[in-house]
Protein backbone atom coordinates (compact mmCIF):
# COMPACT_ATOMS: atom_id res chain seq x y z
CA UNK A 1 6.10 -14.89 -0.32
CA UNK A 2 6.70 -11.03 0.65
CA UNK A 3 10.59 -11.18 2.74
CA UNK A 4 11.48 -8.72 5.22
CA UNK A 5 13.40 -5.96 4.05
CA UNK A 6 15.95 -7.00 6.88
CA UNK A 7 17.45 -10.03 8.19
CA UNK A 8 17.39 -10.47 12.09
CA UNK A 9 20.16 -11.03 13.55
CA UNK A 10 19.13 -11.59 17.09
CA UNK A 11 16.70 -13.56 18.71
CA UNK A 12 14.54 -13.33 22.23
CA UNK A 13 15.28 -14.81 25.16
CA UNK A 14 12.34 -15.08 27.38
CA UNK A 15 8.47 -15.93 27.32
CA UNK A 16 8.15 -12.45 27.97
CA UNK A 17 10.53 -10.83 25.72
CA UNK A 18 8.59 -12.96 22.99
CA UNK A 19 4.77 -12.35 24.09
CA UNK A 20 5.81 -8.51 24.57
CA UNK A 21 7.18 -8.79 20.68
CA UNK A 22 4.22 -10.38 19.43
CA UNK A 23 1.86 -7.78 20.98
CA UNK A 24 3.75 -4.78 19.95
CA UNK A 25 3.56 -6.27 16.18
CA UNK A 26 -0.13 -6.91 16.41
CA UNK A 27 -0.68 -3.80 17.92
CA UNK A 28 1.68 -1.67 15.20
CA UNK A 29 -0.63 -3.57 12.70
CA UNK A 30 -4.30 -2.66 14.11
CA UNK A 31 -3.44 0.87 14.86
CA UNK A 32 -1.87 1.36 11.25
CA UNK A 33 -5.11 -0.36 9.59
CA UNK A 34 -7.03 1.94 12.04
CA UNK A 35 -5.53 4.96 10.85
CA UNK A 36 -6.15 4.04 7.10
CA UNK A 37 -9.88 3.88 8.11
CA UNK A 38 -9.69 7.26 9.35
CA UNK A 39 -8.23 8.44 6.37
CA UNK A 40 -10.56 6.83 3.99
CA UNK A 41 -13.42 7.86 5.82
CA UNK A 42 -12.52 11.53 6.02
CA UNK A 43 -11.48 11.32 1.83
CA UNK A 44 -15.24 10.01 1.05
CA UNK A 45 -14.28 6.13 0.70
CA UNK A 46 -16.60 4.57 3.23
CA UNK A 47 -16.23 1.59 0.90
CA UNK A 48 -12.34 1.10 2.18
CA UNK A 49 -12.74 2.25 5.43
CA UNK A 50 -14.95 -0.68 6.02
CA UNK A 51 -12.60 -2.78 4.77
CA UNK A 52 -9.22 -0.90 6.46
CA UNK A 53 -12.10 -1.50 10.36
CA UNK A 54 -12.26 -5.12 9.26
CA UNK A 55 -8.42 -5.64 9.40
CA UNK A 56 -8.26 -3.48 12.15
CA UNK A 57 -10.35 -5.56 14.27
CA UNK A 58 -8.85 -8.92 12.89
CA UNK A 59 -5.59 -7.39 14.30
CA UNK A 60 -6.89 -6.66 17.74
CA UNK A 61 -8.55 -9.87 17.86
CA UNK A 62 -4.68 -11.29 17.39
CA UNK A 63 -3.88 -8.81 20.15
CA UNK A 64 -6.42 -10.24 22.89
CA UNK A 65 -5.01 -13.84 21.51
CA UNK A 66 -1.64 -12.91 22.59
CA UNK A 67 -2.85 -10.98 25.86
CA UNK A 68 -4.66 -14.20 26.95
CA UNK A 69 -1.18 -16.14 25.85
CA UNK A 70 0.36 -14.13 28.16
CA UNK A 71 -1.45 -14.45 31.39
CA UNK A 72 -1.88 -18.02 30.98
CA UNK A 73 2.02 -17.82 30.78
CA UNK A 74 2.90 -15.62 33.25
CA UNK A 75 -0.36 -14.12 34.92
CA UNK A 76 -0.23 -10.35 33.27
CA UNK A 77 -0.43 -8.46 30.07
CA UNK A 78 2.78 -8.49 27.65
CA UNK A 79 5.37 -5.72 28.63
CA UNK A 80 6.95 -4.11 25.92
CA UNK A 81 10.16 -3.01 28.27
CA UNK A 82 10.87 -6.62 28.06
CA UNK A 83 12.07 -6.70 24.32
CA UNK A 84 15.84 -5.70 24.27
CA UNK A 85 15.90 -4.38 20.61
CA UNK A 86 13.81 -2.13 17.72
CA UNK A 87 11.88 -4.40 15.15
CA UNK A 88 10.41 -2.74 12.01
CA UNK A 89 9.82 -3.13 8.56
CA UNK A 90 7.33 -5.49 9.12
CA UNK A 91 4.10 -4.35 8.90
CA UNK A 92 4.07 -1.56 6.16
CA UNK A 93 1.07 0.56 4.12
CA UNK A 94 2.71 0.77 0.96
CA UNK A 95 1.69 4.00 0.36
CA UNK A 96 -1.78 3.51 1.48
CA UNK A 97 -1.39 6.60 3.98
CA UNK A 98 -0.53 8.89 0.95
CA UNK A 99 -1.37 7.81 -2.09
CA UNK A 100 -4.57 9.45 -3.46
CA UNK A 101 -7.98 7.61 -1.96
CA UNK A 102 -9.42 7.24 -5.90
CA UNK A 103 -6.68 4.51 -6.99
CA UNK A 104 -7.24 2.33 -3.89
CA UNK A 105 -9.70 -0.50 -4.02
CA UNK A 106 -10.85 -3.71 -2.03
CA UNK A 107 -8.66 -5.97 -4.12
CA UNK A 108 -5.40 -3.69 -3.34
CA UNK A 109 -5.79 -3.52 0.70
CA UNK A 110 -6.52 -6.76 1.28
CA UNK A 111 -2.46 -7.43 -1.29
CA UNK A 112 -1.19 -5.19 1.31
CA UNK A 113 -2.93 -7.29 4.44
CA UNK A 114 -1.66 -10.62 2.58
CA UNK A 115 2.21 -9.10 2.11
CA UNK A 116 2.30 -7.93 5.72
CA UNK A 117 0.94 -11.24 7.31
CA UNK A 118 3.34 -12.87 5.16
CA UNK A 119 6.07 -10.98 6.63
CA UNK A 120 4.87 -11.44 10.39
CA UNK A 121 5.23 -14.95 9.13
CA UNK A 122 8.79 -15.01 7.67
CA UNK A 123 9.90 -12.91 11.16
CA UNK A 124 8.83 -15.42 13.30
CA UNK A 125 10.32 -18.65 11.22
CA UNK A 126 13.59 -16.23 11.77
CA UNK A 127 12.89 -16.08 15.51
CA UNK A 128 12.11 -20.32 15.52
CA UNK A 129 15.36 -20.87 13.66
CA UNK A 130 17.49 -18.55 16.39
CA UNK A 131 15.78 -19.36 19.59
CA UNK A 132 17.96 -20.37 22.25
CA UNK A 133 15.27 -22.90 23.74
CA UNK A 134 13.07 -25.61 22.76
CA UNK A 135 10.20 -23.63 24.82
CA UNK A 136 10.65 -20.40 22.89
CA UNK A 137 11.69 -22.26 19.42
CA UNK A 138 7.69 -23.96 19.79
CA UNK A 139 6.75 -20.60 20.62
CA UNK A 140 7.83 -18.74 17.55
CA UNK A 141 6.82 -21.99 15.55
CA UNK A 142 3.33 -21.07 16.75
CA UNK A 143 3.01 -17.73 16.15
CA UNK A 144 4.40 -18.27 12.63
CA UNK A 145 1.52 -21.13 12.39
CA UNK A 146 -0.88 -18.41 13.28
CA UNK A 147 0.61 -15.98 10.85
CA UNK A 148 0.24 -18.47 8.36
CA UNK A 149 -3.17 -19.02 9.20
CA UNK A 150 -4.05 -15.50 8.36
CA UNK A 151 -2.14 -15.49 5.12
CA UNK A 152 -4.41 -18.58 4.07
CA UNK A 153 -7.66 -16.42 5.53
CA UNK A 154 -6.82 -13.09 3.91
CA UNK A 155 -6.11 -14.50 0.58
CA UNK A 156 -9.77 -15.78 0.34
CA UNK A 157 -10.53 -12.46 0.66
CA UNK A 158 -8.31 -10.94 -1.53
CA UNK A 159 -9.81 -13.74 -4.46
CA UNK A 160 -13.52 -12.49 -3.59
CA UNK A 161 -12.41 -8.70 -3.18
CA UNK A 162 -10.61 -9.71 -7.12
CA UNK A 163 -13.60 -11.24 -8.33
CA UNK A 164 -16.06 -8.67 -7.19
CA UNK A 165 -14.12 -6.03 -8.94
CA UNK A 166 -13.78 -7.65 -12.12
CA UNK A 167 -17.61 -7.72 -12.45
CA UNK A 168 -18.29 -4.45 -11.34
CA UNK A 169 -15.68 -2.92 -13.18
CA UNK A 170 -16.82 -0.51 -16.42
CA UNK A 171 -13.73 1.13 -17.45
CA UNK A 172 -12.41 0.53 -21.17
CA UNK A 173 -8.81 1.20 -22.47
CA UNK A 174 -7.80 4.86 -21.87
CA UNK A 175 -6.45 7.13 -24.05
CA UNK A 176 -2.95 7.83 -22.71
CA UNK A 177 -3.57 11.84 -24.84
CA UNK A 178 -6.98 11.77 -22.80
CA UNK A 179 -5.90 11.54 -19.70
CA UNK A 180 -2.88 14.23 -20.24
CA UNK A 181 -5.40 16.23 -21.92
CA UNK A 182 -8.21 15.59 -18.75
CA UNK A 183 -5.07 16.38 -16.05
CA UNK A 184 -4.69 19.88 -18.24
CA UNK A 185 -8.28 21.06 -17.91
CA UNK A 186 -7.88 20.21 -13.86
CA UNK A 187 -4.35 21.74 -13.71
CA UNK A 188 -6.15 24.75 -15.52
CA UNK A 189 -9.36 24.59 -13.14
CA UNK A 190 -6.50 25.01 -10.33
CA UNK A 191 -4.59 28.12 -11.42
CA UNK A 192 -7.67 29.90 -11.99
CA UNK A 193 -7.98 29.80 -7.86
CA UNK A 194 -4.51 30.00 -6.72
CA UNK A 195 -2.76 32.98 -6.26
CA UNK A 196 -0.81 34.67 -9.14
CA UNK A 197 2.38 32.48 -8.61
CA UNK A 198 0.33 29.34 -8.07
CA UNK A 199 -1.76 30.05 -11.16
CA UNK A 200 1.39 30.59 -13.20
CA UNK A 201 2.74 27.37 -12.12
CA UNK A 202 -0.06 25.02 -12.84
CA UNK A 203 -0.36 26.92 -15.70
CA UNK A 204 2.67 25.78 -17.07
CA UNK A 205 2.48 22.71 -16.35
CA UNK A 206 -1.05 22.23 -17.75
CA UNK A 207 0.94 23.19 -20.69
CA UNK A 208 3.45 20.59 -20.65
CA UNK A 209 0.50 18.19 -19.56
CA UNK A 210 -1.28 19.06 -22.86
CA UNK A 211 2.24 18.78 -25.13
CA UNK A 212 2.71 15.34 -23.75
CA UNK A 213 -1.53 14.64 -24.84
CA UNK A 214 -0.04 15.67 -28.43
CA UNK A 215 2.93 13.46 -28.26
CA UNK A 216 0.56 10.80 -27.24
CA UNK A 217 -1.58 11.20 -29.51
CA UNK A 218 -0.02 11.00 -32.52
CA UNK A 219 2.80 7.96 -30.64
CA UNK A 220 1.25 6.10 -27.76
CA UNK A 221 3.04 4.28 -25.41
CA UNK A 222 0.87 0.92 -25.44
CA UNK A 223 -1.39 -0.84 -23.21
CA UNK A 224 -0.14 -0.79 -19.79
CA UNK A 225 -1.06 -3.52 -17.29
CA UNK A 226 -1.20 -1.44 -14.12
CA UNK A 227 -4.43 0.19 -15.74
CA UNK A 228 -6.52 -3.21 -14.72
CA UNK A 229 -6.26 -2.65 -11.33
CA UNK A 230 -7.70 1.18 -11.52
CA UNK A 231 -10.90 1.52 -9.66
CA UNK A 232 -13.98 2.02 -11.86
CA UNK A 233 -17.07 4.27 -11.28
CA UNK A 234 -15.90 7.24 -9.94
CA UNK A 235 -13.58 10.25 -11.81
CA UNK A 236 -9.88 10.71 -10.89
CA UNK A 237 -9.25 13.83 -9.39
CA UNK A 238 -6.19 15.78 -10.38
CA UNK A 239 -3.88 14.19 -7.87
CA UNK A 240 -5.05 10.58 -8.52
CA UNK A 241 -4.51 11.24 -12.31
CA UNK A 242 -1.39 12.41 -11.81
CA UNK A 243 0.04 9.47 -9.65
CA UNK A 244 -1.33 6.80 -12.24
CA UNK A 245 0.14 8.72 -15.02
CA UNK A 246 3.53 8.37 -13.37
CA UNK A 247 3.13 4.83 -12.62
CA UNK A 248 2.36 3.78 -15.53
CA UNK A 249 5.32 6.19 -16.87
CA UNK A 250 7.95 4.53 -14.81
CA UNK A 251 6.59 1.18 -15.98
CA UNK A 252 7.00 2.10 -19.64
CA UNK A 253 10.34 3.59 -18.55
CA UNK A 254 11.37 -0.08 -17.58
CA UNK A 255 9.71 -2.18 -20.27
CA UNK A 256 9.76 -1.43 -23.48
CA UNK A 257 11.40 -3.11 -26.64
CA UNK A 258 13.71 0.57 -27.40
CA UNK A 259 15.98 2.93 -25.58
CA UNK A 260 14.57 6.09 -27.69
CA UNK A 261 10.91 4.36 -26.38
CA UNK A 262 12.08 4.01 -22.59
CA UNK A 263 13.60 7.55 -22.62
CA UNK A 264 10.26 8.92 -24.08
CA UNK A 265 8.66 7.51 -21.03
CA UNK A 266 11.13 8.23 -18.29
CA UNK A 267 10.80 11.88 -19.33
CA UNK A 268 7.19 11.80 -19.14
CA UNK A 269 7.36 10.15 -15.71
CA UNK A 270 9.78 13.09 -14.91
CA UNK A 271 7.53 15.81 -15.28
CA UNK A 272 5.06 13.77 -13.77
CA UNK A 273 6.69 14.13 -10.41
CA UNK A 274 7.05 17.92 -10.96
CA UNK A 275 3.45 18.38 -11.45
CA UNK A 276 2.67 15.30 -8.49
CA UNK A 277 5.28 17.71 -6.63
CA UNK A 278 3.36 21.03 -7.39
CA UNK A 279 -0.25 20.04 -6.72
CA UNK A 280 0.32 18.09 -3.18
């Protein structure tokens, strides 16, 4: 189960402190899968989008919920001036708002959906345990019942989203000197449009890029798990090749049998954030 990456330490007070909280969390959530669509669409993955307006409209659907809630409560919409304190931390993209649109698939969004839901869960067991009032302590019990509820619901998904890329995926092993050597002919494919300081750069560091492909070649580093979950049927651009390079770097970096093995790794994830650096 995903925790928060704080403790509460307060609790609400009112019917309207806690409808106002659970709208503003429901609403953070929808507008942030909203935005992901938008930023799939416009990087070529309708694929994700669809998936990123799916969540986004699960999440509003949990915002009427709590609307209706509220008037049948009280007789008007939730009013965020109500809740005395800042939550956050709780719904988060995990990188989906940055990281390059080639290593995100179905199977990955729907983790980060499952993670967050758990964590709208875990906040409101928080908010049952401190609640000053049998009224609001049933309250919080049953928006962390609901929250459960679309942990259960969004973890079907993520099994199907799983199983469907398993079958379509083609990709074999890679070649840890093919990839260096592939993110060298892009590097290269740069500089020969940038200006005479860019060029010189990316030069450079397709150099380094193809040093480390020679390195590889004649030591690789092993199989690395985080490969598995790499989208198939469509090329990594230079960024996206870049990022999973580092990943699987700092992986290495953390798991293998030697120290002269780890440092080999560390130092290729290093220049892998100078070159992730230069080409952003």
């Amino acid at each position: 189960m995903s925790v928060l990456k704080w403790e509460p330490y307060v609790s609400v007070n009112t019917m309207d402190e806690l409808l106002a909280l659970a709208y503003a969390m429901e609403q953070e959530a929808a507008s942030g899968y909203s935005e992901l669509s938008s930023r799939m669409r416009k990087e070529g993955r309708p694929d994700l989008a669809g998936v990123f307006d799916r969540l986004a409209t699960e999440e509003r659907q949990h915002v009427d919920n709590v609307t209706n809630w509220s008037h049948q409560v009280s007789g008007k919409q939730p009013d965020q001036s109500q809740i005395s304190w800042q939550v956050s931390d709780v719904f988060d993209d995990e990188g989906a708002g940055t990281i390059a649109p080639e290593l995100l698939n179905g199977y990955r969004a729907f983790s980060m959906a499952v993670r967050n839901e758990e964590r709208a869960f875990v906040f409101w067991t928080y908010m049952a345990a401190r609640a000053p009032t049998n009224e609001l302590r049933e309250a919080a019990e049953t928006m962390a019942r609901e929250e459960l509820g679309h942990v259960a619901t969004l973890r079907r998904e993520r099994r199907l989203a799983f199983h469907k890329q398993r079958t379509a995926s083609r990709r074999t092993d890679f070649a840890w000197d093919e990839m260096e050597l592939r993110l060298s002919e892009q590097l290269e494919v740069a500089a020969a449009r940038g200006t005479d300081v860019e060029g010189a750069r990316l030069r450079e560091l397709a150099r380094q890029a193809r040093m480390r492909a020679d390195s590889l070649a004649r030591s690789p580093l092993g199989r690395s798990p985080l490969l598995q979950n790499t989208p198939s049927g469509r090329p990594l651009g230079m960024a996206a090749l870049c990022e999973l390079l580092l990943d699987c770097y700092l992986d290495f970096g953390e798991r293998l049998p030697t120290e002269l093995e780890r440092n080999r790794a560390q130092k290729f994830a290093a220049a892998a954030v100078h070159c992730l650096t230069a080409i952003r």
